[in-house]
N, C-alpha and C. Protein backbone atom coordinates (compact mmCIF):
# COMPACT_ATOMS: atom_id res chain seq x y z
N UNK A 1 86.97 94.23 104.29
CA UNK A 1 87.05 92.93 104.92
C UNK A 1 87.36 93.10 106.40
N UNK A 2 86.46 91.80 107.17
CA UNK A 2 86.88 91.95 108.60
C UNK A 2 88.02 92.11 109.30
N UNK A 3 88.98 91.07 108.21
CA UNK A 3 90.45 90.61 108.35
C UNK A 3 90.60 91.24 107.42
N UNK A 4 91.96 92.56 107.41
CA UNK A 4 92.66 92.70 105.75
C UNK A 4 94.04 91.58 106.07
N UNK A 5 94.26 91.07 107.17
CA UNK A 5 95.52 90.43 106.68
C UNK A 5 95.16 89.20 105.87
N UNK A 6 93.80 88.38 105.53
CA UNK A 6 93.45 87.73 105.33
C UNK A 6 93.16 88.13 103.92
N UNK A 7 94.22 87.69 103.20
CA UNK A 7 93.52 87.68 101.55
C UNK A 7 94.41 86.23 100.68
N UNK A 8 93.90 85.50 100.07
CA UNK A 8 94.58 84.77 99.55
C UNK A 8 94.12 85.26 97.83
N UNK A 9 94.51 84.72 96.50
CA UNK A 9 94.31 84.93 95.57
C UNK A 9 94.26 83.36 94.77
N UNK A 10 92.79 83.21 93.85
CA UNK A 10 92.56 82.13 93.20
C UNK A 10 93.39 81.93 91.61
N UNK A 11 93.59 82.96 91.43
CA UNK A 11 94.59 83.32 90.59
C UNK A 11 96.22 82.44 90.20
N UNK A 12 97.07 83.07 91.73
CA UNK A 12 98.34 82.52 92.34
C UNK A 12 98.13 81.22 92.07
N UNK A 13 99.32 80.46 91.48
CA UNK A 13 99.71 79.23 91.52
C UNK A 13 99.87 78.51 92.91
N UNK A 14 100.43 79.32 93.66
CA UNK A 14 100.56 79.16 95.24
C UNK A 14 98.96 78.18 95.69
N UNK A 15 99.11 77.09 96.27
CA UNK A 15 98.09 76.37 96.58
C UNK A 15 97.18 77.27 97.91
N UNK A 16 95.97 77.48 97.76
CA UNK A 16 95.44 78.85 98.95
C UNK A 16 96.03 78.03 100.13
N UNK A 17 95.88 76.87 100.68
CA UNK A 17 96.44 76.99 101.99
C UNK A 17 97.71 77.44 102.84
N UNK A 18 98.80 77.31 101.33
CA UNK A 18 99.78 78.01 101.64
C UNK A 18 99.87 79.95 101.86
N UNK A 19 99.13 79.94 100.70
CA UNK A 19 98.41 81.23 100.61
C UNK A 19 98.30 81.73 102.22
N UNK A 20 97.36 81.22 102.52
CA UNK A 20 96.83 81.41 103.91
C UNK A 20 97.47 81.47 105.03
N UNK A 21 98.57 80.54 105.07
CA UNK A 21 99.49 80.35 106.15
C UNK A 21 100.72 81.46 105.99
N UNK A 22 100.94 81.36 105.06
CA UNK A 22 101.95 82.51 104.70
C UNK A 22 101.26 84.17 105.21
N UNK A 23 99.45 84.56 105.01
CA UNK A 23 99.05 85.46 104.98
C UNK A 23 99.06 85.61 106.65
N UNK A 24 98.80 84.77 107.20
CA UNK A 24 98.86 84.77 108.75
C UNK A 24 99.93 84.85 109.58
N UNK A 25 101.20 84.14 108.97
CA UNK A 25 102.66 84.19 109.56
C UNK A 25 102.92 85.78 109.05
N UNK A 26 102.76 86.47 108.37
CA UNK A 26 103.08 87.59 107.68
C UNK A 26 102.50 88.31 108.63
N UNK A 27 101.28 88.60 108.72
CA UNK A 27 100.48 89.05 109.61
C UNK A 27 101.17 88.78 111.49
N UNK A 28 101.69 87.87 111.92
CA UNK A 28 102.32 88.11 112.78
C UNK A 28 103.71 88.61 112.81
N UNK A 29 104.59 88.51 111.93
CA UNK A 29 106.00 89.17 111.83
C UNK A 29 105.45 90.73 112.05
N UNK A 30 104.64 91.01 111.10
CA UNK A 30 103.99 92.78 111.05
C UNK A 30 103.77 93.33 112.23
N UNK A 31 103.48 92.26 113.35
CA UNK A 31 102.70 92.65 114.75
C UNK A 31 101.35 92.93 114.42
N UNK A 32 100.54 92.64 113.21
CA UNK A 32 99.21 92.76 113.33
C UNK A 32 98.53 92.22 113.66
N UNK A 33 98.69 90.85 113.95
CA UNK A 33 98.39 89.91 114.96
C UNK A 33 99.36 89.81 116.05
N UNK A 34 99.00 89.62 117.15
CA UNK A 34 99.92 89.76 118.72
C UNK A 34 99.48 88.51 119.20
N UNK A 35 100.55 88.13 120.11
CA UNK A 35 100.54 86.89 121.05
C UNK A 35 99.08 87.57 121.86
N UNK A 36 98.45 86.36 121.73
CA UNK A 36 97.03 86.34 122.47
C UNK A 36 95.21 87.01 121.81
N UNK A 37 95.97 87.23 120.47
CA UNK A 37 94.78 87.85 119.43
C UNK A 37 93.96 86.51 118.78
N UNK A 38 92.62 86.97 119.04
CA UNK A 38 92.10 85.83 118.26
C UNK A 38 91.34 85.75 116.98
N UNK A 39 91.84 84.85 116.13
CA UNK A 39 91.65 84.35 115.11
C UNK A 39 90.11 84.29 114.85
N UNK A 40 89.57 84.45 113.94
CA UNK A 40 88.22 84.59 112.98
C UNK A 40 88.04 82.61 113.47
N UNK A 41 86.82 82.10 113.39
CA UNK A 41 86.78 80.75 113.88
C UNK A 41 86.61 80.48 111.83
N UNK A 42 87.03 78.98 111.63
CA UNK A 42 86.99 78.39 111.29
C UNK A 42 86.21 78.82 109.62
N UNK A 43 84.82 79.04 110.20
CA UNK A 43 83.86 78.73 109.53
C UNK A 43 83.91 80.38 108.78
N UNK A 44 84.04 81.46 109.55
CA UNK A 44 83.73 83.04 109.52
C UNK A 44 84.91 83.02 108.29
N UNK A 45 86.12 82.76 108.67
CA UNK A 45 87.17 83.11 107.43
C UNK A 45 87.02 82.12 106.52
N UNK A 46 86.64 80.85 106.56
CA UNK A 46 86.19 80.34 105.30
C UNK A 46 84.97 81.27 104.32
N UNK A 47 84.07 81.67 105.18
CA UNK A 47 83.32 82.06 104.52
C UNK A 47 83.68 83.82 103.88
N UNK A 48 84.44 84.32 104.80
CA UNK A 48 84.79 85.67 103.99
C UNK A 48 85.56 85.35 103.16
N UNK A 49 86.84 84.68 103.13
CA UNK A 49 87.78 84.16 101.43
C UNK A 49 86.90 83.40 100.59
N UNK A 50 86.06 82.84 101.07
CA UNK A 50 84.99 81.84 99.59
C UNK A 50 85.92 80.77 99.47
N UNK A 51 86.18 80.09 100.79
CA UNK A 51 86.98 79.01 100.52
C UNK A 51 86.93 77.60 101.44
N UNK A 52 87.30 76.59 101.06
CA UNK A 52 86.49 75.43 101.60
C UNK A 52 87.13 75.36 103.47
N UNK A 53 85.86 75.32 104.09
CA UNK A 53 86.57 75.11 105.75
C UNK A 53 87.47 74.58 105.71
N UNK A 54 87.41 73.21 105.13
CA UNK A 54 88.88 72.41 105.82
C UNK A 54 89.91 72.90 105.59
N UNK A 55 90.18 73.85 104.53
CA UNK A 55 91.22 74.46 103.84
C UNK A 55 92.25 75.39 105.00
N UNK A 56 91.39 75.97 105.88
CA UNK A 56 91.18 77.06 107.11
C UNK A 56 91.18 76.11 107.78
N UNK A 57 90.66 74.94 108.24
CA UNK A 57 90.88 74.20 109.36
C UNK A 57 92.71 73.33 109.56
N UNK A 58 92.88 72.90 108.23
CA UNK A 58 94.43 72.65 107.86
C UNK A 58 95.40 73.62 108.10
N UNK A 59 95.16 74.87 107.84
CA UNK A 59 96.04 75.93 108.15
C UNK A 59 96.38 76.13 109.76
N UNK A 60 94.96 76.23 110.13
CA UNK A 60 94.93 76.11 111.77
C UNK A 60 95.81 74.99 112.45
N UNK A 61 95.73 74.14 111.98
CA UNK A 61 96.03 72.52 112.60
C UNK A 61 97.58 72.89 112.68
N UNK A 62 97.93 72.80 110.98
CA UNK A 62 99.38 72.75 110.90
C UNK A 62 99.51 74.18 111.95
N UNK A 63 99.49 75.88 112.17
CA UNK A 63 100.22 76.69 112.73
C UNK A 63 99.94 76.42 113.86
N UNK A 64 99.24 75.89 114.51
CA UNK A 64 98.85 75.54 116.08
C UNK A 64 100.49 73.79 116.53
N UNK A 65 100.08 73.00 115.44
CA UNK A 65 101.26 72.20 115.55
C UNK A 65 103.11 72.65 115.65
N UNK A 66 102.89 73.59 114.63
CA UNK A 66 104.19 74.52 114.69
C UNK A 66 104.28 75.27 115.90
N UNK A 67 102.97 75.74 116.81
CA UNK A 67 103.60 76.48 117.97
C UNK A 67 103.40 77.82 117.72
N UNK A 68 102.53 78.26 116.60
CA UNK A 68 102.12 79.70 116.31
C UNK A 68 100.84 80.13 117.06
N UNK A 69 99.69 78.68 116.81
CA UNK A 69 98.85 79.34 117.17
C UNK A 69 98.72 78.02 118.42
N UNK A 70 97.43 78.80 119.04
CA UNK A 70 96.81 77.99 120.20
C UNK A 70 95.37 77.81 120.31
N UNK A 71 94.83 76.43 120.27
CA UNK A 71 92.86 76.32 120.13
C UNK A 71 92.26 76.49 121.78
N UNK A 72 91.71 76.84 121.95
CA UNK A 72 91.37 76.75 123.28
C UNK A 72 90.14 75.99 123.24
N UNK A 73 89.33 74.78 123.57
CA UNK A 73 88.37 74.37 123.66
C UNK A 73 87.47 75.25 124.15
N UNK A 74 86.44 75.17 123.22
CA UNK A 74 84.95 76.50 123.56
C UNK A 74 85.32 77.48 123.13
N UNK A 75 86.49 78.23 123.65
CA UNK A 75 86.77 79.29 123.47
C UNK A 75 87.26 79.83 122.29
N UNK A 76 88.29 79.54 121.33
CA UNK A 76 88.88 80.11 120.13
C UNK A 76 90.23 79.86 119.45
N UNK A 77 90.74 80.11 118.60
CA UNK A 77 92.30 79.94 118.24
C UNK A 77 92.69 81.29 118.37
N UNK A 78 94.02 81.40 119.25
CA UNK A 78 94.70 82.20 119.47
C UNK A 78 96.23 82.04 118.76
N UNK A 79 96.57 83.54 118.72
CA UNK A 79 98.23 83.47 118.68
C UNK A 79 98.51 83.33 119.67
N UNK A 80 100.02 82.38 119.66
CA UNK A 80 100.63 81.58 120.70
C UNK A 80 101.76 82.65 121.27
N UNK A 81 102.02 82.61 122.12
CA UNK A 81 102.80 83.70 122.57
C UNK A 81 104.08 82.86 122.71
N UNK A 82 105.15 83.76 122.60
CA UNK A 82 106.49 83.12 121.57
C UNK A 82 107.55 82.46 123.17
N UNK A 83 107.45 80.90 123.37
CA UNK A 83 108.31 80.44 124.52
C UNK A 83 109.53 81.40 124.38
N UNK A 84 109.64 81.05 125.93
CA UNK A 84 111.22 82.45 126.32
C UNK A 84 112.11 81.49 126.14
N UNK A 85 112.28 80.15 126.57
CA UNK A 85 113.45 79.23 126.14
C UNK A 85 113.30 78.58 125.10
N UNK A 86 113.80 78.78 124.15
CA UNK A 86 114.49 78.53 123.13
C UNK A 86 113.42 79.58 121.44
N UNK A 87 112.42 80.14 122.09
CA UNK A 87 111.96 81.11 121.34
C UNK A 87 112.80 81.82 120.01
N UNK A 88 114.15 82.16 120.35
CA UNK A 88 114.76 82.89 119.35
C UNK A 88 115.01 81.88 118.47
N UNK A 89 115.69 80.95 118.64
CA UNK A 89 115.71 79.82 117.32
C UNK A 89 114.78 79.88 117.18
N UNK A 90 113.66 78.96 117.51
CA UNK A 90 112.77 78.74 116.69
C UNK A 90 112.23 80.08 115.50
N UNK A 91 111.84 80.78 116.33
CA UNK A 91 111.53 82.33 115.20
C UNK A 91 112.71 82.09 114.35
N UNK A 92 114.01 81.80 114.68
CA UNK A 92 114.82 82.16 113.31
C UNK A 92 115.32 81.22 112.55
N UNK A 93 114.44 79.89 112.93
CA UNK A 93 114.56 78.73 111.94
C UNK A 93 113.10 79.19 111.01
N UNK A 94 112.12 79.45 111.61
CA UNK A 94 110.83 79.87 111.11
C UNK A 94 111.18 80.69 109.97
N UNK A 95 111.42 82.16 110.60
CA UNK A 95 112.04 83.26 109.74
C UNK A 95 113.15 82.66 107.99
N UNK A 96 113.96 81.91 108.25
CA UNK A 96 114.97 81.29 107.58
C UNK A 96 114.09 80.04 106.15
N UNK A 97 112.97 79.98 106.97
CA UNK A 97 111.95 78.93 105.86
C UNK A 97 111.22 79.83 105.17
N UNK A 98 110.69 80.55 105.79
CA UNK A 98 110.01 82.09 104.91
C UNK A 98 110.70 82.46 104.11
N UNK A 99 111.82 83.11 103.98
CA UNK A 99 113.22 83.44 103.26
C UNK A 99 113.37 82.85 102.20
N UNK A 100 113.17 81.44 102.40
CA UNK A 100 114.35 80.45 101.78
C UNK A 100 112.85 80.39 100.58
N UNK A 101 111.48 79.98 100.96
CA UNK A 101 109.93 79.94 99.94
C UNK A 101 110.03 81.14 99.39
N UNK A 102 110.47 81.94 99.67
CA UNK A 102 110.29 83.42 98.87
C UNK A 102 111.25 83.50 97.91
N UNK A 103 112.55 83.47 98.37
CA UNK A 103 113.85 83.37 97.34
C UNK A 103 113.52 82.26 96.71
N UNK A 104 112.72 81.20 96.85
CA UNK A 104 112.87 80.14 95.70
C UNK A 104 111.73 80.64 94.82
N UNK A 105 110.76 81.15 95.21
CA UNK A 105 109.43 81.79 94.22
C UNK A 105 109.83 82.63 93.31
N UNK A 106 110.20 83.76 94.27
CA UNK A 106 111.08 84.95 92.79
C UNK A 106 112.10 84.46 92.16
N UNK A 107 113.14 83.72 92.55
CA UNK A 107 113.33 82.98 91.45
C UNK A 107 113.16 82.40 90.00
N UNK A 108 112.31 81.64 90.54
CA UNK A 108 111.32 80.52 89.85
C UNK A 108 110.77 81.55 88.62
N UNK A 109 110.25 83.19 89.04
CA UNK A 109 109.75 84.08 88.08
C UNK A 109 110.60 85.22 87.97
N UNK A 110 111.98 84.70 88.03
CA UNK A 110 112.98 85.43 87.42
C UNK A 110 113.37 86.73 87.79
N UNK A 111 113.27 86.89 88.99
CA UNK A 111 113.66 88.13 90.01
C UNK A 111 115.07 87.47 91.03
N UNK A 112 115.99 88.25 91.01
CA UNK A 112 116.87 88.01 91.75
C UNK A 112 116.54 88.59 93.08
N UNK A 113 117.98 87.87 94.14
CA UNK A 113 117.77 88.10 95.34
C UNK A 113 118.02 89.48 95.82
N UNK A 114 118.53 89.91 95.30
CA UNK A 114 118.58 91.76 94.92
C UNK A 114 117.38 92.62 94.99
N UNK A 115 117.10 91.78 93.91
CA UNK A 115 115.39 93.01 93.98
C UNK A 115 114.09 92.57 94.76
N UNK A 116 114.50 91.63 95.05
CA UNK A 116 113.58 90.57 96.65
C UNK A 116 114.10 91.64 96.96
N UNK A 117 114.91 91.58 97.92
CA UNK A 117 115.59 92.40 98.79
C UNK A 117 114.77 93.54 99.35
N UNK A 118 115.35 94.05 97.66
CA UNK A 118 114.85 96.12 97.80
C UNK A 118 113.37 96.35 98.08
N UNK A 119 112.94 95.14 97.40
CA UNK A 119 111.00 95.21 97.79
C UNK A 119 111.06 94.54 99.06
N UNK A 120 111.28 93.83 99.77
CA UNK A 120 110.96 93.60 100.72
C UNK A 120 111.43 94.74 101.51
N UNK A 121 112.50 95.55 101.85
CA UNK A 121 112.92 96.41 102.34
C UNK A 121 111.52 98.09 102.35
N UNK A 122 111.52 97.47 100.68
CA UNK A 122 110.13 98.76 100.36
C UNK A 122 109.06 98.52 101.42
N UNK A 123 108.73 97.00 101.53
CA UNK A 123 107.05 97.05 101.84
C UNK A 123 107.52 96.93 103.51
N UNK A 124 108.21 97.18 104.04
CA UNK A 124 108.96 96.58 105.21
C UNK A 124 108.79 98.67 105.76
N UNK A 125 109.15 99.08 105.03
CA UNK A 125 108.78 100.65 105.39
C UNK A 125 107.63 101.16 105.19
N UNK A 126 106.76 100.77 104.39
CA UNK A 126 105.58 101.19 104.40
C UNK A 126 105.06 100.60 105.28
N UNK A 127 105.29 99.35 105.69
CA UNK A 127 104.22 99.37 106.52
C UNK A 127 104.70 100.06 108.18
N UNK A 128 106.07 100.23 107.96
CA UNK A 128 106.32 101.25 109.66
C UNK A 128 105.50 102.40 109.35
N UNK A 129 105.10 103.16 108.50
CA UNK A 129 104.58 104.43 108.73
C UNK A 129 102.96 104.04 109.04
């Protein structure tokens, strides 16, 4: 795939747009996307996931509204490069909602915050190497 950060699953209960938004915010915590990288348009990542535009156009809307990403008329959707005043909250109100959807998911399928933890810690090293 063009994008590997781009995978959602039809499978997951997870509704794909969340899917999606989550796969992209993930994708920037990683640094695999960088302030000023641009995004697959619209139509290209609908069509590589097999999934309906608007689905990809909603994702866009909402992370561009949040201040993640940026549309440029003509030109493309970009990652938004992170304001210097007041930047750290926000990332760590952001960060703190990620957290909080994850601990309520494993949950939900009977994993404590413990072994969240240790796997996140796992995949958190694999991907430094």
């Amino acid at each position: 795939m063009l994008w590997p950060w781009a995978r959602v699953d039809a499978r997951d209960p997870t509704p794909i747009h969340a899917q999606l938004e989550r796969a992209i915010r993930v994708a920037m915590a990683a640094r695999h996307l960088k302030a000023g990288d641009q995004l697959p348009t619209v139509r290209q990542l609908a069509v590589a996931l097999r999934v309906n535009a608007n689905t990809v156009a909603k994702v866009y809307s909402h992370l561009e509204r949040a201040g993640a990403l940026e549309t440029r008329r003509g030109v493309g959707t970009f990652v938004a490069a992170v304001p210097a005043a007041g930047g750290d909250a926000i990332r760590r109100a952001d960060l703190r909602a990620i957290v909080s959807r994850a601990l309520a998911e494993a949950s939900a399928r009977g994993f404590s915050a413990d072994e969240l933890s240790r796997e996140l810690h796992s995949i958190a090293k694999g991907a430094s190497t």
